[in-house]
Protein backbone atom coordinates (compact mmCIF):
# COMPACT_ATOMS: atom_id res chain seq x y z
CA UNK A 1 -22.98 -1.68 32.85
CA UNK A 2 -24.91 -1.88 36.12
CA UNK A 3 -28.47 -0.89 36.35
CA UNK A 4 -27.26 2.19 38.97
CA UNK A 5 -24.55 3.37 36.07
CA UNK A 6 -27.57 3.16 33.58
CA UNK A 7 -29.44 5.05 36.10
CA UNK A 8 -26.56 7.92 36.47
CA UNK A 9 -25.95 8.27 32.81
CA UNK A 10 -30.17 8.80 32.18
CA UNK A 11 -30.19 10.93 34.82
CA UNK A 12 -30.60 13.78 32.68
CA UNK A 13 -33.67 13.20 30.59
CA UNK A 14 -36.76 13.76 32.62
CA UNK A 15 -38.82 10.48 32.51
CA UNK A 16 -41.52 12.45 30.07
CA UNK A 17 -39.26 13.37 27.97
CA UNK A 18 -37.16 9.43 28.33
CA UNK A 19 -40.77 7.68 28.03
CA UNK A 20 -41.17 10.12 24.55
CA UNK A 21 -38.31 8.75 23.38
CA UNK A 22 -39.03 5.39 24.19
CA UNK A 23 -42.68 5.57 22.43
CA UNK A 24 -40.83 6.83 18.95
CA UNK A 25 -38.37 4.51 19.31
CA UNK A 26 -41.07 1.44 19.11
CA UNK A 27 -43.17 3.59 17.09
CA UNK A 28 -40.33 3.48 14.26
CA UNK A 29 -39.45 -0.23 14.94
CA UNK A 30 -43.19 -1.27 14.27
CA UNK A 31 -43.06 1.04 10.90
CA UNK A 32 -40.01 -0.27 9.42
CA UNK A 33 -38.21 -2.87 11.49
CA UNK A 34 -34.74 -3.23 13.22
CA UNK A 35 -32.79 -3.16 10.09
CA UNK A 36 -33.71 0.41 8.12
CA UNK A 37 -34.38 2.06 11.72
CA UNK A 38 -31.25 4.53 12.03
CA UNK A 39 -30.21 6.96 15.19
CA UNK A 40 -31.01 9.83 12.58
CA UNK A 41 -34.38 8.86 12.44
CA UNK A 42 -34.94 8.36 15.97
CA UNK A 43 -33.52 11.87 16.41
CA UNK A 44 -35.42 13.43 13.75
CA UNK A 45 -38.57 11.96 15.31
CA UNK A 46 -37.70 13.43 18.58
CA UNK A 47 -36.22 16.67 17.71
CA UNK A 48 -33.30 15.09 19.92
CA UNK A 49 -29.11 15.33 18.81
CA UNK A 50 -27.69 12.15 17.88
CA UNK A 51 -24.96 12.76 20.16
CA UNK A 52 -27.74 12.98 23.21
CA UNK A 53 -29.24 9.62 21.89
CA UNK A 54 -25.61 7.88 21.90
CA UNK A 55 -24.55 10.02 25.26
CA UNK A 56 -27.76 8.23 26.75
CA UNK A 57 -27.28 4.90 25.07
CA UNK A 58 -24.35 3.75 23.43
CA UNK A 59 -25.93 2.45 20.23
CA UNK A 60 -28.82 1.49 18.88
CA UNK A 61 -29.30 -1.74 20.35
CA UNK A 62 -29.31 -0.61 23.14
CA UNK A 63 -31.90 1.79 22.49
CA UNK A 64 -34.05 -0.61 21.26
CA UNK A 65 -34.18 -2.76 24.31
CA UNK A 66 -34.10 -0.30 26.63
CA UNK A 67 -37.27 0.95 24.89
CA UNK A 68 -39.23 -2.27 24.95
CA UNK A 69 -38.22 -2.49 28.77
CA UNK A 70 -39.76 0.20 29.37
CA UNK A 71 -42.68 0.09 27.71
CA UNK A 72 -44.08 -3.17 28.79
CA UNK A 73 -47.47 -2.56 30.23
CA UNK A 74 -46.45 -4.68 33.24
CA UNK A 75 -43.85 -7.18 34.71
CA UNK A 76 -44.64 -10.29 36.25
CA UNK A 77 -43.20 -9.43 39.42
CA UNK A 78 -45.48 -6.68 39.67
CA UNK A 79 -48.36 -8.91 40.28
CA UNK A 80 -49.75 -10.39 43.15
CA UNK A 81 -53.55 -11.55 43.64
CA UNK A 82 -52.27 -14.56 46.38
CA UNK A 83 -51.88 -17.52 44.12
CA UNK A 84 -49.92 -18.16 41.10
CA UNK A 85 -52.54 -19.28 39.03
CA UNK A 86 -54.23 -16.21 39.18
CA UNK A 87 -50.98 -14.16 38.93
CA UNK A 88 -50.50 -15.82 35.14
CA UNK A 89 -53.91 -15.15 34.41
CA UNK A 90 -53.74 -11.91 35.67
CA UNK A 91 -50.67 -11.51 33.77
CA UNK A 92 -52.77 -12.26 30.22
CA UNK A 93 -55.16 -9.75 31.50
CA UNK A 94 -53.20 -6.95 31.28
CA UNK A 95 -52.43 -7.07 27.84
CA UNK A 96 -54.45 -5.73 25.40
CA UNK A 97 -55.44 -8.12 23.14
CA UNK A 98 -54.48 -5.61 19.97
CA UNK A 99 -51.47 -5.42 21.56
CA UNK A 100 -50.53 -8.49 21.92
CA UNK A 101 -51.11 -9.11 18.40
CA UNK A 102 -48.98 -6.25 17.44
CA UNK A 103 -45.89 -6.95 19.89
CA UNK A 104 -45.80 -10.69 18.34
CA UNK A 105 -45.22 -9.43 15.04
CA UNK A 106 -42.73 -6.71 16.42
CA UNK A 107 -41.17 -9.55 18.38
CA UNK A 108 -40.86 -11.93 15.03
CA UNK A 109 -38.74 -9.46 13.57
CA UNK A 110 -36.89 -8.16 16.54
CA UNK A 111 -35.91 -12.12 17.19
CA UNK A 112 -35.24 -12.55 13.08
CA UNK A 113 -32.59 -9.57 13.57
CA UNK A 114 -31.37 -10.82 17.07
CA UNK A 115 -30.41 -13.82 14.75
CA UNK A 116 -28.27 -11.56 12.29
CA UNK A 117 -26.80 -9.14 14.63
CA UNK A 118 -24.68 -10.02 18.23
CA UNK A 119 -24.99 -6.77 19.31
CA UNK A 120 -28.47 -6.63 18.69
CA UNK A 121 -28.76 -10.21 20.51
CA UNK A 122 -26.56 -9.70 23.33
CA UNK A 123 -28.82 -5.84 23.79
CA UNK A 124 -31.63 -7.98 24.52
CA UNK A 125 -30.45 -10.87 26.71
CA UNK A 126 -29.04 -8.19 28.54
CA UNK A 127 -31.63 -5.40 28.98
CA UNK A 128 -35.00 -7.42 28.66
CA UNK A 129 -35.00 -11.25 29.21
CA UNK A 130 -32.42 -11.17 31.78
CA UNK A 131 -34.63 -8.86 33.70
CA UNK A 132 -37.98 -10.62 32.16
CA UNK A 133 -36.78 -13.85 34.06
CA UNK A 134 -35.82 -12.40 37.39
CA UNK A 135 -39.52 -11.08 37.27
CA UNK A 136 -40.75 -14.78 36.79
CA UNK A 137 -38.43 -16.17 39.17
CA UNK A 138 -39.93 -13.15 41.75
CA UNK A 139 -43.58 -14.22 41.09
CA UNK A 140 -42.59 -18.09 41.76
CA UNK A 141 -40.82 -17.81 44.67
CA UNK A 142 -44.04 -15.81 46.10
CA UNK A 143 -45.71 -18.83 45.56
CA UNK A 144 -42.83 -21.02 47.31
CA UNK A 145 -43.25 -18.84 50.05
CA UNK A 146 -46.75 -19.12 50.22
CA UNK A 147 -46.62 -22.72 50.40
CA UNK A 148 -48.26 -23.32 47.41
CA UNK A 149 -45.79 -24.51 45.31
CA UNK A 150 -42.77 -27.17 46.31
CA UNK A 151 -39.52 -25.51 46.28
CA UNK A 152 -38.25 -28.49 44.45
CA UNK A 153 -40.23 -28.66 41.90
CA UNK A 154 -38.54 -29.42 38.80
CA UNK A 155 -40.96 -27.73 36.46
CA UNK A 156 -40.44 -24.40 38.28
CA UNK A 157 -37.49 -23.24 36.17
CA UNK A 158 -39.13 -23.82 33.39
CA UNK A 159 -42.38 -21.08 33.36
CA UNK A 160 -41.33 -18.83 30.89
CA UNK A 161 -39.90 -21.85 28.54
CA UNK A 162 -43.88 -23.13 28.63
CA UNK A 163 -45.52 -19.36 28.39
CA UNK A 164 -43.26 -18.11 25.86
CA UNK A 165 -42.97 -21.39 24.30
CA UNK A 166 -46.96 -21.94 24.17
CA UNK A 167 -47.28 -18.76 22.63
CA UNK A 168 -44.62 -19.06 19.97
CA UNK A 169 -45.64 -22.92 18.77
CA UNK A 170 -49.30 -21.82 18.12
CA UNK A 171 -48.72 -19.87 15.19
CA UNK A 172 -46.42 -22.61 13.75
CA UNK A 173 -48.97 -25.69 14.70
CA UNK A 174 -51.81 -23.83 14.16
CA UNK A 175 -51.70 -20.84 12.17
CA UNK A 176 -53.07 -18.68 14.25
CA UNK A 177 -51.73 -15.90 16.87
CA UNK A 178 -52.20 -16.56 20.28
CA UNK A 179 -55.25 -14.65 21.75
CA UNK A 180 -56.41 -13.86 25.75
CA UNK A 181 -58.90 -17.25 25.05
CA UNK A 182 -56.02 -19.02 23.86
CA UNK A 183 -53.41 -18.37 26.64
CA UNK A 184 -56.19 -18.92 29.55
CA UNK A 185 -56.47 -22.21 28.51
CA UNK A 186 -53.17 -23.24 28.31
CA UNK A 187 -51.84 -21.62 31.62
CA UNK A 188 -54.89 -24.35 32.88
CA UNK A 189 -54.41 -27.33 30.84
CA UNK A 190 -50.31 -27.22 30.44
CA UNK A 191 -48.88 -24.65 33.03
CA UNK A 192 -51.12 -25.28 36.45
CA UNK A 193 -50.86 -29.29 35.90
CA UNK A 194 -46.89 -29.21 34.77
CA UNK A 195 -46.22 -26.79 38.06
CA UNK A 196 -48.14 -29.28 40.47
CA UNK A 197 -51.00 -26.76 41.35
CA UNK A 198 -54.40 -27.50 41.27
């Protein structure tokens, strides 16, 4: 469904009242994961009808990626301080460290149940990466058209694969979360040198 259909069939929740049910709907997912959160719960929580919740979204996946869409404190696109260095550090800056530390572990289990469930998987492709690398293709073709970074450079396409992937391969290699520190130093040491920039 097209983001203008989406649009038209939200229409009717006021966006208090959509960003309410957004909040519970994380809220839940962070108490007891993707697998034991229902549509009765969510409704319960919000003193909303299930049949408003599935009139508004058609299921629960969809819920659930529409609400982390939505909630993300900002999107790449968003920012723009003049160079693309400073728009990935910028980017780390606006997320609260405690957080950060919170949305990994939601995001570990979210991606465990992506794994187990299509619909679940195909919800999120859909409603928040697909849109989550548009905004990253936005903030580098600023730069492009800046001039500060070569339209053919090969390691362009491949920003989120090194933010996302940095992030993810710490805890693995190192047992520990990735922190502010953490990410500042590898947007200098991996992402500035692999993108050409100085």
């Amino acid at each position: 469904m097209s983001p203008e259909a989406n649009a038209a069939r939200r229409s009717r929740l006021t966006p208090e009242r959509e960003r309410e049910l957004y909040e519970a709907v994380v809220g839940l997912l962070r108490e007891v994961g993707y697998e034991a959160l229902t549509m009765d719960a969510v409704a319960a929580r919000t003193r909303a009808s299930k049949a408003t919740l599935y009139r508004q979204w058609k299921g629960k996946p969809e819920l659930v990626a529409t609400a982390l869409r939505h909630l993300k404190p900002v999107s790449p696109a968003d920012i723009d301080t003049g160079s693309l260095p400073g728009d990935l550090h910028e980017l780390v800056r606006c997320h609260d460290e405690g957080e950060v530390k919170r949305d990994q572990e939601l995001m570990r289990g979210l991606a465990h149940a992506a794994f187990q469930n299509e619909d679940l998987f195909r919800a999120l492709r859909e409603l928040l990466i697909e849109p989550e690398l548009a905004s990253f293709r936005d903030l580098v073709q600023r730069a492009v058209d800046r001039g500060e970074l070569a339209a053919d450079s090969p390691a362009r396409g491949f920003l989120p694969h090194m933010l996302f992937g940095g992030a993810l391969a710490r805890p693995i290699i190192e047992g520990i979360d990735p922190d502010p520190e953490y990410s500042h130093r590898f947007i200098d040491a991996v992402v500035v040198p692999a993108l050409g920039l100085s």
